[in-house]
PDB file of N, CA and C in Angstrom:
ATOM      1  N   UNK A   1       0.841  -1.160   0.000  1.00  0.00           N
ATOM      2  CA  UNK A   1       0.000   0.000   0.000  1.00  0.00           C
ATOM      3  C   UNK A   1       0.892   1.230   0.000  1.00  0.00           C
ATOM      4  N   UNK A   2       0.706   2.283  -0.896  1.00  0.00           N
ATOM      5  CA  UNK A   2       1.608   3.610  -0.825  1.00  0.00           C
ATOM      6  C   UNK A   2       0.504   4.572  -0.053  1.00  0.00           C
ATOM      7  N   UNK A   3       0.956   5.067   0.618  1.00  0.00           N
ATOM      8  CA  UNK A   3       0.341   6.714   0.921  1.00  0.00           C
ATOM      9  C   UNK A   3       1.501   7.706   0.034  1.00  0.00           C
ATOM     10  N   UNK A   4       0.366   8.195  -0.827  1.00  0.00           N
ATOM     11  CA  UNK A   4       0.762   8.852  -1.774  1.00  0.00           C
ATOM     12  C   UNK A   4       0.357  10.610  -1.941  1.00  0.00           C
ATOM     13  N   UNK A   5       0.915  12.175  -1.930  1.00  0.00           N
ATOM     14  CA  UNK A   5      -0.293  13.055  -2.097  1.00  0.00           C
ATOM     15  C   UNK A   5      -0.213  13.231  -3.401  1.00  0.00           C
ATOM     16  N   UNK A   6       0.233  12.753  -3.926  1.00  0.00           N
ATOM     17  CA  UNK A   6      -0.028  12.645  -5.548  1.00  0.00           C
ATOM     18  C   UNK A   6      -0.397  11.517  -5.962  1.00  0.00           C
ATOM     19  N   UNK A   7      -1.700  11.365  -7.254  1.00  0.00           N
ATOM     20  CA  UNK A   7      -2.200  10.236  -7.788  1.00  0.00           C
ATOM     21  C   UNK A   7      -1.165   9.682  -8.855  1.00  0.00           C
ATOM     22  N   UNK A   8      -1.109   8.687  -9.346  1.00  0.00           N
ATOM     23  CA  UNK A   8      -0.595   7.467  -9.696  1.00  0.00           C
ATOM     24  C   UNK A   8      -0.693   7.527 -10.919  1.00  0.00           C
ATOM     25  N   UNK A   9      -0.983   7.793 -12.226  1.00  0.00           N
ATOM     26  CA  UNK A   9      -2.051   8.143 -13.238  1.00  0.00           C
ATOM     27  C   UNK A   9      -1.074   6.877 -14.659  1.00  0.00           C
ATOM     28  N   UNK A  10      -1.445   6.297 -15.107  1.00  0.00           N
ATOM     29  CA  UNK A  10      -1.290   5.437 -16.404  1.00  0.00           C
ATOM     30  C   UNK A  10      -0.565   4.756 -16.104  1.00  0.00           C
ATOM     31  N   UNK A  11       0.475   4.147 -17.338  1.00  0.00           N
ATOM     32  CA  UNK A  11       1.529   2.995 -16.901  1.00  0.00           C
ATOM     33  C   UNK A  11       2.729   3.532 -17.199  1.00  0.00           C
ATOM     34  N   UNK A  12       3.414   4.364 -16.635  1.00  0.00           N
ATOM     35  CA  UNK A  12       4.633   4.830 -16.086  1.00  0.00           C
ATOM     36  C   UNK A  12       5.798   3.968 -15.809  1.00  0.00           C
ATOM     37  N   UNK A  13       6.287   3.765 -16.376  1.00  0.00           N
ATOM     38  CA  UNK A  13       7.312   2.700 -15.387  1.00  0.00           C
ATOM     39  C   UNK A  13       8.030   3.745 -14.030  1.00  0.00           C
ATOM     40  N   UNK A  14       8.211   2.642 -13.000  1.00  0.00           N
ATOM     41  CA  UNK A  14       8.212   2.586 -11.516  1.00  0.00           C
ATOM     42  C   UNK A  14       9.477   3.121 -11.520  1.00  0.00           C
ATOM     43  N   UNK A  15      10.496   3.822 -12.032  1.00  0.00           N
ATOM     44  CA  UNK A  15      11.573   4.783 -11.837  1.00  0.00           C
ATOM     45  C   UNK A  15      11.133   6.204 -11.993  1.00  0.00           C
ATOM     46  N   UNK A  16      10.170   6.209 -13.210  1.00  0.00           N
ATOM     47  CA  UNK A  16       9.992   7.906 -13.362  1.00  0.00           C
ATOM     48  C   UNK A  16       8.985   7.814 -12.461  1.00  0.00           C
ATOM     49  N   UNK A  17       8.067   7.304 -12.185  1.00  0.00           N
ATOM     50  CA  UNK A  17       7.610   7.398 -10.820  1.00  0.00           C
ATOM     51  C   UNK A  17       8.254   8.132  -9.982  1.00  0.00           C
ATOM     52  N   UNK A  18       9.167   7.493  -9.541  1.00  0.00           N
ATOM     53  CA  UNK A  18      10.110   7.857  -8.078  1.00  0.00           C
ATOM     54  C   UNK A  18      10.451   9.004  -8.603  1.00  0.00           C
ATOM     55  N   UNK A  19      11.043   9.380  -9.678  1.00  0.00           N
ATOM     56  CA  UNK A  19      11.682  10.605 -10.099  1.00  0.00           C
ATOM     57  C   UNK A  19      10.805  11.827  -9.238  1.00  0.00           C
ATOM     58  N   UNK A  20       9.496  11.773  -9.184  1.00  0.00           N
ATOM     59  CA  UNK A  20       8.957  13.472  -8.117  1.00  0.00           C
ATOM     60  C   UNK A  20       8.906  13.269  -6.889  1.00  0.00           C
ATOM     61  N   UNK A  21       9.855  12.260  -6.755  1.00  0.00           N
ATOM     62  CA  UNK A  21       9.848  11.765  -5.100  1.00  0.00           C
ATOM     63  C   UNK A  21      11.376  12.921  -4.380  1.00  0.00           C
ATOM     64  N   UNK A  22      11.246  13.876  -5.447  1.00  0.00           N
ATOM     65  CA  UNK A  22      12.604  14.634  -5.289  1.00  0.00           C
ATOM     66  C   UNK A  22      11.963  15.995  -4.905  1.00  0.00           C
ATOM     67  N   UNK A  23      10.513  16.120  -5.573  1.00  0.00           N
ATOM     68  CA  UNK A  23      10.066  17.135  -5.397  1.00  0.00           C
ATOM     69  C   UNK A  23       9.060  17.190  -4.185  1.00  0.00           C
ATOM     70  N   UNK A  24       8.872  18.397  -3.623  1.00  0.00           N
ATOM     71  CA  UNK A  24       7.897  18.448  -1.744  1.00  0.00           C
ATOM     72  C   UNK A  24       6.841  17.235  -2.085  1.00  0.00           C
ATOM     73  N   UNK A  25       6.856  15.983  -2.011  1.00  0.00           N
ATOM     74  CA  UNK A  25       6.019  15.272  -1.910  1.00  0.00           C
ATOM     75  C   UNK A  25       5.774  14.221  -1.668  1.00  0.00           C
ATOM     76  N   UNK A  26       4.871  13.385  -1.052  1.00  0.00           N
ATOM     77  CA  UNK A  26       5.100  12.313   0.353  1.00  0.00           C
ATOM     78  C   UNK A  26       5.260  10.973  -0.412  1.00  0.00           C
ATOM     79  N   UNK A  27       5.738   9.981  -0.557  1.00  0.00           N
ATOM     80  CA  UNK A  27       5.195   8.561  -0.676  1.00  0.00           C
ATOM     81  C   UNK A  27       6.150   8.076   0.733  1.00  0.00           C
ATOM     82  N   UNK A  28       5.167   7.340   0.842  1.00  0.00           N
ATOM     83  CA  UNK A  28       5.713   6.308   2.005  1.00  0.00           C
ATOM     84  C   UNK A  28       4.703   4.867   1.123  1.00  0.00           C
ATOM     85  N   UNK A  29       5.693   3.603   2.197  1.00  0.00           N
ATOM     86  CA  UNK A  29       5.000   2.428   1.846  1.00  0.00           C
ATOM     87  C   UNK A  29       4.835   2.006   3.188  1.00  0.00           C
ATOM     88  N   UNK A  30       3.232   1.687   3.229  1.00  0.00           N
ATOM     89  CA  UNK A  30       3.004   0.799   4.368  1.00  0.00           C
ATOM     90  C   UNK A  30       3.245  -0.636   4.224  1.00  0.00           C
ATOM     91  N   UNK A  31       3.962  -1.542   5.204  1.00  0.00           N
ATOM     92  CA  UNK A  31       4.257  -2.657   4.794  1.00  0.00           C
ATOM     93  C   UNK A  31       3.468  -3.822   4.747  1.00  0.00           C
ATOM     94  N   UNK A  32       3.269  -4.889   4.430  1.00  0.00           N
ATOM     95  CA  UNK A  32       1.969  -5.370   4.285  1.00  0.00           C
ATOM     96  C   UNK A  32       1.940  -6.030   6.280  1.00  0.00           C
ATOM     97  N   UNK A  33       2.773  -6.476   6.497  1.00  0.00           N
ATOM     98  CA  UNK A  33       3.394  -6.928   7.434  1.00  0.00           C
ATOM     99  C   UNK A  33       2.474  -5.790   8.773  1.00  0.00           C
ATOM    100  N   UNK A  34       1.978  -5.231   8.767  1.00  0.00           N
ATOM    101  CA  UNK A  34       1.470  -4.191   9.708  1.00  0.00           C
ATOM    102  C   UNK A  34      -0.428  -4.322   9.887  1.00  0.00           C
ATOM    103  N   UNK A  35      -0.294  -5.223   8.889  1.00  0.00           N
ATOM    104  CA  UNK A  35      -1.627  -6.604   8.717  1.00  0.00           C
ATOM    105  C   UNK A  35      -2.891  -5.836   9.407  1.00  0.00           C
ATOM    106  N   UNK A  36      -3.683  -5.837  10.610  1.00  0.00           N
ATOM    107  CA  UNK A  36      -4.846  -5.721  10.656  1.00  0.00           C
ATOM    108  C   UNK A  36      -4.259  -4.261  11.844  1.00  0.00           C
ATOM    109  N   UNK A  37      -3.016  -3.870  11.515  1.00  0.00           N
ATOM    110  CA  UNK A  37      -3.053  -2.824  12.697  1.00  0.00           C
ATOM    111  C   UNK A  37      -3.126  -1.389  11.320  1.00  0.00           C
ATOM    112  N   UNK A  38      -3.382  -1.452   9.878  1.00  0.00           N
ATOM    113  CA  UNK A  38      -2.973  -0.732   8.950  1.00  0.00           C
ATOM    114  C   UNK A  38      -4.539  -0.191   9.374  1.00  0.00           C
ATOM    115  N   UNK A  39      -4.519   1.101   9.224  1.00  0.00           N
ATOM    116  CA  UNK A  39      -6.264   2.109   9.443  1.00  0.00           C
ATOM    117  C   UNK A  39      -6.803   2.144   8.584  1.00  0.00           C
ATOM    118  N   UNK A  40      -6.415   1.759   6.844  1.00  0.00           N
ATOM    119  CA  UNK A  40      -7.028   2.209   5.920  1.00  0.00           C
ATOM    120  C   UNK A  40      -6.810   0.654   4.770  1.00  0.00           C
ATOM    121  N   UNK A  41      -7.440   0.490   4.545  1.00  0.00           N
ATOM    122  CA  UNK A  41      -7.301  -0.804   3.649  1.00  0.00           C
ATOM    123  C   UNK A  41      -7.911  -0.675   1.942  1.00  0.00           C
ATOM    124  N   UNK A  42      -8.502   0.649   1.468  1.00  0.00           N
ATOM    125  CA  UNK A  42      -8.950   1.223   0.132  1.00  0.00           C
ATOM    126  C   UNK A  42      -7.955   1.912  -0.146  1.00  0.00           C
ATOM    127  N   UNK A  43      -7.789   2.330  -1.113  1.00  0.00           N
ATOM    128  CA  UNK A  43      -6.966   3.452  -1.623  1.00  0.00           C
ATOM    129  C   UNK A  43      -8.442   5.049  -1.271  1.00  0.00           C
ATOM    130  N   UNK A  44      -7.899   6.069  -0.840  1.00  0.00           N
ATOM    131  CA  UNK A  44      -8.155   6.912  -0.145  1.00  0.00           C
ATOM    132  C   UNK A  44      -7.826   8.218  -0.808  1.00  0.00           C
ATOM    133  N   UNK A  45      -8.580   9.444  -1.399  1.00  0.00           N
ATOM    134  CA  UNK A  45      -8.130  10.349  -1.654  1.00  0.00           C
ATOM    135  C   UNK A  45      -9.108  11.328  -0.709  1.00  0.00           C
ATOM    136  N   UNK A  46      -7.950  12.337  -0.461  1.00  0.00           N
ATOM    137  CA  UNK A  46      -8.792  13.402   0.710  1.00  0.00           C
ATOM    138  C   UNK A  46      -8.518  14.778  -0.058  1.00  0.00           C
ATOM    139  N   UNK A  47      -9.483  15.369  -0.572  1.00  0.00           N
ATOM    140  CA  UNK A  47      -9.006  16.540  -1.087  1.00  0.00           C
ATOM    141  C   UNK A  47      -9.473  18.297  -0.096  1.00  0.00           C
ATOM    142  N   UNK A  48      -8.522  18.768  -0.250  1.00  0.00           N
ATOM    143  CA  UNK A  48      -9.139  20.439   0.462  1.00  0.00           C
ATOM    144  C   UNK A  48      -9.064  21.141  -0.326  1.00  0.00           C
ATOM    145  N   UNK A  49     -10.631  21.659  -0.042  1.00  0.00           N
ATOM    146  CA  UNK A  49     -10.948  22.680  -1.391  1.00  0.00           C
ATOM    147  C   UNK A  49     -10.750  23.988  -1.074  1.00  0.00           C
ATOM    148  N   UNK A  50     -11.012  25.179  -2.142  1.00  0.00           N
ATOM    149  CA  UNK A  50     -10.254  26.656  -1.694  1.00  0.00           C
ATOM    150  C   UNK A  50     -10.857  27.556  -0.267  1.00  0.00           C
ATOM    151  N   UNK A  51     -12.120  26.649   0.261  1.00  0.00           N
ATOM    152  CA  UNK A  51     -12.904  26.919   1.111  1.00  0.00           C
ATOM    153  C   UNK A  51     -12.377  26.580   2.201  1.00  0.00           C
ATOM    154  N   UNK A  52     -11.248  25.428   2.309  1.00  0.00           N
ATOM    155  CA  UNK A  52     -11.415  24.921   2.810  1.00  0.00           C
ATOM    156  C   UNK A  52     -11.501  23.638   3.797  1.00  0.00           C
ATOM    157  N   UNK A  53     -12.966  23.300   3.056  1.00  0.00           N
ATOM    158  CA  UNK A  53     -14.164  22.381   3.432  1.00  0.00           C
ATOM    159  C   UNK A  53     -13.240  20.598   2.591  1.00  0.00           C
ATOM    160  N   UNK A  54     -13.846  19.960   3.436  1.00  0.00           N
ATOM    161  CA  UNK A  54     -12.537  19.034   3.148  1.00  0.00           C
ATOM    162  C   UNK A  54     -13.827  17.635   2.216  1.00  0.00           C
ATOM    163  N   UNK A  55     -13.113  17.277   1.445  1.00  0.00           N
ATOM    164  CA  UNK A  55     -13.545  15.633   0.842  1.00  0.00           C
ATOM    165  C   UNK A  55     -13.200  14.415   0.573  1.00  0.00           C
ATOM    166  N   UNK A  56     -13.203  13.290   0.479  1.00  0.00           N
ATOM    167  CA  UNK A  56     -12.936  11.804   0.525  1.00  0.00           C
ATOM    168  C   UNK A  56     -12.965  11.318  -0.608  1.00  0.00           C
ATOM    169  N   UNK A  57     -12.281  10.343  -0.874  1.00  0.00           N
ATOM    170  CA  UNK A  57     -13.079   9.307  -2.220  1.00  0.00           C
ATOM    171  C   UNK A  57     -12.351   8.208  -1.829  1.00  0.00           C
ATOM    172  N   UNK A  58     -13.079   7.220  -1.753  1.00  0.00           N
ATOM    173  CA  UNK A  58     -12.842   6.367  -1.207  1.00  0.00           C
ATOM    174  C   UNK A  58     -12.939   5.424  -2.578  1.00  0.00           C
ATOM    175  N   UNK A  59     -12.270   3.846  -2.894  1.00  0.00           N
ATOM    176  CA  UNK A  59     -12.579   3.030  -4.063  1.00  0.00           C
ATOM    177  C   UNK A  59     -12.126   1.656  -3.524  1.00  0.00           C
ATOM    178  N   UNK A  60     -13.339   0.994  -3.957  1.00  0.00           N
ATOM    179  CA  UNK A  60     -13.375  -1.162  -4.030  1.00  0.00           C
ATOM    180  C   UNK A  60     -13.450  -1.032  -5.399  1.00  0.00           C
ATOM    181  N   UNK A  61     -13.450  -2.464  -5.407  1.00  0.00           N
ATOM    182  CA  UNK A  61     -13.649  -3.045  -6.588  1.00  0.00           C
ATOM    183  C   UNK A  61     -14.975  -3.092  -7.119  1.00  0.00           C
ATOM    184  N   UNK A  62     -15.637  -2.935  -6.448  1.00  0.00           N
ATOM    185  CA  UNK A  62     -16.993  -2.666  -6.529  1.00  0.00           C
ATOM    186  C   UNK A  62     -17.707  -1.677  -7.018  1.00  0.00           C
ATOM    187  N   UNK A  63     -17.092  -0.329  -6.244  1.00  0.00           N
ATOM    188  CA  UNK A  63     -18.104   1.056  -6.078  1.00  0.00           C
ATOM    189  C   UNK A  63     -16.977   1.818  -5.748  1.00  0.00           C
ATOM    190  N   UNK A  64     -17.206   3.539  -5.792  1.00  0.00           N
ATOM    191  CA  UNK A  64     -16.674   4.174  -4.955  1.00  0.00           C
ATOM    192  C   UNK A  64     -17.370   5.067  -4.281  1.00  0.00           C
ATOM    193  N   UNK A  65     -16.780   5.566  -3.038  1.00  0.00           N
ATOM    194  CA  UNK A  65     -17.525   6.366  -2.215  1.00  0.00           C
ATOM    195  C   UNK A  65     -17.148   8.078  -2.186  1.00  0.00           C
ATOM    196  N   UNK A  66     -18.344   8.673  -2.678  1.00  0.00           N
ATOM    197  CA  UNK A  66     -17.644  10.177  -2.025  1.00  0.00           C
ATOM    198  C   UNK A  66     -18.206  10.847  -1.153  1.00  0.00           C
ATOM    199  N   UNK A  67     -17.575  11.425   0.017  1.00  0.00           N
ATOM    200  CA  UNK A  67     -17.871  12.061   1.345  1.00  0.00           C
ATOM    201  C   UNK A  67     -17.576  13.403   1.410  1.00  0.00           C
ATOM    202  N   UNK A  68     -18.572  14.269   2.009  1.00  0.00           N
ATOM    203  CA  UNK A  68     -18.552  15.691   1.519  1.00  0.00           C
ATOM    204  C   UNK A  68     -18.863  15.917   3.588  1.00  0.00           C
ATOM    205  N   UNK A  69     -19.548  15.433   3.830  1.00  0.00           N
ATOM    206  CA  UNK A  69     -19.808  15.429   5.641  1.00  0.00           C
ATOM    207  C   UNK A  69     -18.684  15.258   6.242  1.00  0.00           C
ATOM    208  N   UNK A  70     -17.969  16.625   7.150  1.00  0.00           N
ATOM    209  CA  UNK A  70     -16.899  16.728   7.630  1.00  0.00           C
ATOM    210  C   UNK A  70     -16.939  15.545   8.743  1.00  0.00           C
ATOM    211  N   UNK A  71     -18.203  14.629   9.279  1.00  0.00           N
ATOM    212  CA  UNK A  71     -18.320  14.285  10.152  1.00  0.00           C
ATOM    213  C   UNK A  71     -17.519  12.912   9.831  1.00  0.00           C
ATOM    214  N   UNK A  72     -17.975  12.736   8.465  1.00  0.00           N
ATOM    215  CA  UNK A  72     -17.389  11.308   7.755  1.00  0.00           C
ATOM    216  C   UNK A  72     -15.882  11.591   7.556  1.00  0.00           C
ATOM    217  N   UNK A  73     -15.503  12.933   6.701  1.00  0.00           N
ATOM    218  CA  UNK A  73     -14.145  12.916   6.537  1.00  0.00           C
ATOM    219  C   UNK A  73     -12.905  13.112   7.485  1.00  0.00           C
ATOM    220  N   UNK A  74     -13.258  13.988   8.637  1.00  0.00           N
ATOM    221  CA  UNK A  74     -12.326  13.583   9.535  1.00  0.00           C
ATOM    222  C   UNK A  74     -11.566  12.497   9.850  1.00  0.00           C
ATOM    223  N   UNK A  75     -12.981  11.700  10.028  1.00  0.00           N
ATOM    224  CA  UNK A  75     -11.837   9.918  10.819  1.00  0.00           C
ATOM    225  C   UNK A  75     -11.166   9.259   9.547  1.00  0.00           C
ATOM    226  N   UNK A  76     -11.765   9.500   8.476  1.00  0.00           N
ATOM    227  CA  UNK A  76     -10.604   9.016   7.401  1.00  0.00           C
ATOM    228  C   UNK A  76      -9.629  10.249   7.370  1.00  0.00           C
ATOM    229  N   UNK A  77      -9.233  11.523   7.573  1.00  0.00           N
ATOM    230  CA  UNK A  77      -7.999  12.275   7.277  1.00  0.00           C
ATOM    231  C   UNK A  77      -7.442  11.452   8.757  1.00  0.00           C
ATOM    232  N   UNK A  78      -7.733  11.046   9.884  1.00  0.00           N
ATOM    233  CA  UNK A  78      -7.172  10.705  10.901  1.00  0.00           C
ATOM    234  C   UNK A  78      -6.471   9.580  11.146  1.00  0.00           C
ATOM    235  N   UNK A  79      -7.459   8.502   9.983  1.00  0.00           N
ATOM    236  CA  UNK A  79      -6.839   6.953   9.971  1.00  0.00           C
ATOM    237  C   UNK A  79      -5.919   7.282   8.639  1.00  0.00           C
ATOM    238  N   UNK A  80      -5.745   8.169   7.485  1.00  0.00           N
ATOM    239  CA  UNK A  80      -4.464   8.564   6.886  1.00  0.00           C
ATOM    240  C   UNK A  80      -3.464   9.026   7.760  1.00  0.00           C
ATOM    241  N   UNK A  81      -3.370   9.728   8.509  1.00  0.00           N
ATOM    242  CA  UNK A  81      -2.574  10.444   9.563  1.00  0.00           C
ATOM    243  C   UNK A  81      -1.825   9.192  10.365  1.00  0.00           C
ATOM    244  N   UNK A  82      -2.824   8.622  10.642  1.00  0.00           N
ATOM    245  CA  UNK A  82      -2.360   6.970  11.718  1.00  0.00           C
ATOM    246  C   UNK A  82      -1.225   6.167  10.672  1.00  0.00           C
ATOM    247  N   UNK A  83      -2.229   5.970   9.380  1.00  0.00           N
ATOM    248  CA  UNK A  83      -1.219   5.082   8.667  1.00  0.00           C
ATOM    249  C   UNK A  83       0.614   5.798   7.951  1.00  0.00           C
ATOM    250  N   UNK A  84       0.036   7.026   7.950  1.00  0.00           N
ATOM    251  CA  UNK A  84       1.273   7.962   7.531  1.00  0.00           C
ATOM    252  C   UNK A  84       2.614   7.579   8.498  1.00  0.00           C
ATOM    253  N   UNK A  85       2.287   7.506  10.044  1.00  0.00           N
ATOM    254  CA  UNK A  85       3.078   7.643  10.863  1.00  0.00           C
ATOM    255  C   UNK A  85       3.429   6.174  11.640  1.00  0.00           C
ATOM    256  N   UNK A  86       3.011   5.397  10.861  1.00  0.00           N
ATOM    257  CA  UNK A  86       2.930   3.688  11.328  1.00  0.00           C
ATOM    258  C   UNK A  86       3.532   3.738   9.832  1.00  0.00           C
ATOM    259  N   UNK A  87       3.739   3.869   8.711  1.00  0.00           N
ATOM    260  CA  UNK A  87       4.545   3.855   7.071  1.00  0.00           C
ATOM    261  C   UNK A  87       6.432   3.780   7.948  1.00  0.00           C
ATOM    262  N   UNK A  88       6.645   3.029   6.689  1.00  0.00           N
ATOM    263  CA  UNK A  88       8.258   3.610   6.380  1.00  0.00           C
ATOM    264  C   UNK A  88       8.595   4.871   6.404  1.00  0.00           C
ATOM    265  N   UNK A  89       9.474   5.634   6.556  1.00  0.00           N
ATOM    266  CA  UNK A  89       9.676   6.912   5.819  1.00  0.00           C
ATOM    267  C   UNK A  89      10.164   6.692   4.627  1.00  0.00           C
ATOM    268  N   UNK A  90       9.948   8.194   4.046  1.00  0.00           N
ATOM    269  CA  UNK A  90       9.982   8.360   2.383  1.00  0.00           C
ATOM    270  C   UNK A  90      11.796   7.400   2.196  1.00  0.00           C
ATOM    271  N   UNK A  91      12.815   7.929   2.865  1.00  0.00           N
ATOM    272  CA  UNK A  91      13.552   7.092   2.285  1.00  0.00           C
ATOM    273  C   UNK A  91      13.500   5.876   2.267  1.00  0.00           C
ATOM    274  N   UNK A  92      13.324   4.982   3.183  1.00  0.00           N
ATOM    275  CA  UNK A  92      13.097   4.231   3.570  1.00  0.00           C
ATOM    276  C   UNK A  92      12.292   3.105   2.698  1.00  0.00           C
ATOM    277  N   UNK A  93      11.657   3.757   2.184  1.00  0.00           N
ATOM    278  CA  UNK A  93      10.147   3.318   1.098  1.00  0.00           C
ATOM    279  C   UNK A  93      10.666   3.466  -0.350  1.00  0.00           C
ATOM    280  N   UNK A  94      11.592   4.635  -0.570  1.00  0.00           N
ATOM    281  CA  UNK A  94      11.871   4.652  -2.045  1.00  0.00           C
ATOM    282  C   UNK A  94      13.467   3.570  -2.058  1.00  0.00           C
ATOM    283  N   UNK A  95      13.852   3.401  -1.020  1.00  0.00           N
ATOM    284  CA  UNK A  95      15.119   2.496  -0.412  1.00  0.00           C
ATOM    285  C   UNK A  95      14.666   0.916  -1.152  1.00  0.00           C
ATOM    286  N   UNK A  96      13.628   0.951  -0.111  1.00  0.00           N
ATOM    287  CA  UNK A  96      12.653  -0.577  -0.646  1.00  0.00           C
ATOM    288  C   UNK A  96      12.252  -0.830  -1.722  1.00  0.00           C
ATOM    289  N   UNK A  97      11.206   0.230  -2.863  1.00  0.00           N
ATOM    290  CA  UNK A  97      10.963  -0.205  -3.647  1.00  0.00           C
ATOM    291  C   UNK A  97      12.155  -0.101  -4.797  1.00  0.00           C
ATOM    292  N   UNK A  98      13.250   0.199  -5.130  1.00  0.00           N
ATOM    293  CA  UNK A  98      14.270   0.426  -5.873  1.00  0.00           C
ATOM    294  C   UNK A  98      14.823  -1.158  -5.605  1.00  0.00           C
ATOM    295  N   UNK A  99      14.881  -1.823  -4.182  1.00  0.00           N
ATOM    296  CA  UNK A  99      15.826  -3.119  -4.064  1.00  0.00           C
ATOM    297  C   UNK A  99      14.637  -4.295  -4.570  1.00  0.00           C
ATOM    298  N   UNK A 100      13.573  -3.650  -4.705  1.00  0.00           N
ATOM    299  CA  UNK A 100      12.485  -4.628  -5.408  1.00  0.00           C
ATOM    300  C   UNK A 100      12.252  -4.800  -7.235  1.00  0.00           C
ATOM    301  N   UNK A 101      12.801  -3.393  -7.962  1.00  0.00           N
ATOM    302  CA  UNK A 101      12.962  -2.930  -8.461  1.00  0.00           C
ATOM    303  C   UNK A 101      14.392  -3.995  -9.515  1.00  0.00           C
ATOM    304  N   UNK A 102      15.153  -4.513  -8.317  1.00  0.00           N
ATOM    305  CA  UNK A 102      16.265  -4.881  -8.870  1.00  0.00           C
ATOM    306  C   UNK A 102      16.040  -6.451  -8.152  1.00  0.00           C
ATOM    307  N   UNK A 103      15.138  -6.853  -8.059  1.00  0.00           N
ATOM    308  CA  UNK A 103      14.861  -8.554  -7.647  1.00  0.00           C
ATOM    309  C   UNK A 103      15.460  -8.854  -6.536  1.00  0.00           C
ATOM    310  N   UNK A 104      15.822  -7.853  -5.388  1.00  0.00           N
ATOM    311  CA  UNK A 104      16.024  -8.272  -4.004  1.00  0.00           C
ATOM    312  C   UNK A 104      14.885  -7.900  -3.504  1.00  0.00           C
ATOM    313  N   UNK A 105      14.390  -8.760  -2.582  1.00  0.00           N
ATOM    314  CA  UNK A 105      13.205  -8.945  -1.669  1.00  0.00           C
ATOM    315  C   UNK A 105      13.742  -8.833  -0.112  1.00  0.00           C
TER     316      UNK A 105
END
């Protein structure tokens, strides 16, 4: 799982990826290994608008969800916050996926 504040967008190969990992911006990897203690198990986007006023989007395989009720979006900006600080750090994470990158596990 990445906590990412930038989206992911087409098929990029996984170096130029990393390449804006130079510029102000977060990836961390949560490890899978952190199993039922991880807060967020969807991929999660939280956006703040110029107001503001904050929103969610949440996505399964199924459906996705969007949350506009600060009441709803809080505890997901909070269980991002949880998983941010339970993550690798950024080096740490771009450390890892580079030795994965090159078939060490």
């Amino acid at each position: 799982m990445l906590c990412s504040c930038v989206p992911w967008r087409g098929a990029a190969p996984t170096r130029k990826k990393l390449g804006w990992v130079a510029r102000p911006t977060v990836l961390q990897v949560a490890p899978f290994d952190m199993g039922d203690s991880r807060p967020l198990s969807l991929p999660l986007y939280i956006l703040t608008l110029q107001n503001r006023s904050l929103l969610s989007y949440a996505e399964s395989a199924q459906r996705g969800q969007l949350e506009r009720e600060s009441t709803s979006v809080v505890p997901l900006l909070t269980a991002y916050h949880q998983l941010q600080a339970e993550a690798l750090s950024q080096a740490a994470s771009v450390a890892m996926i580079n030795q994965l990158r090159k078939g060490n596990p």
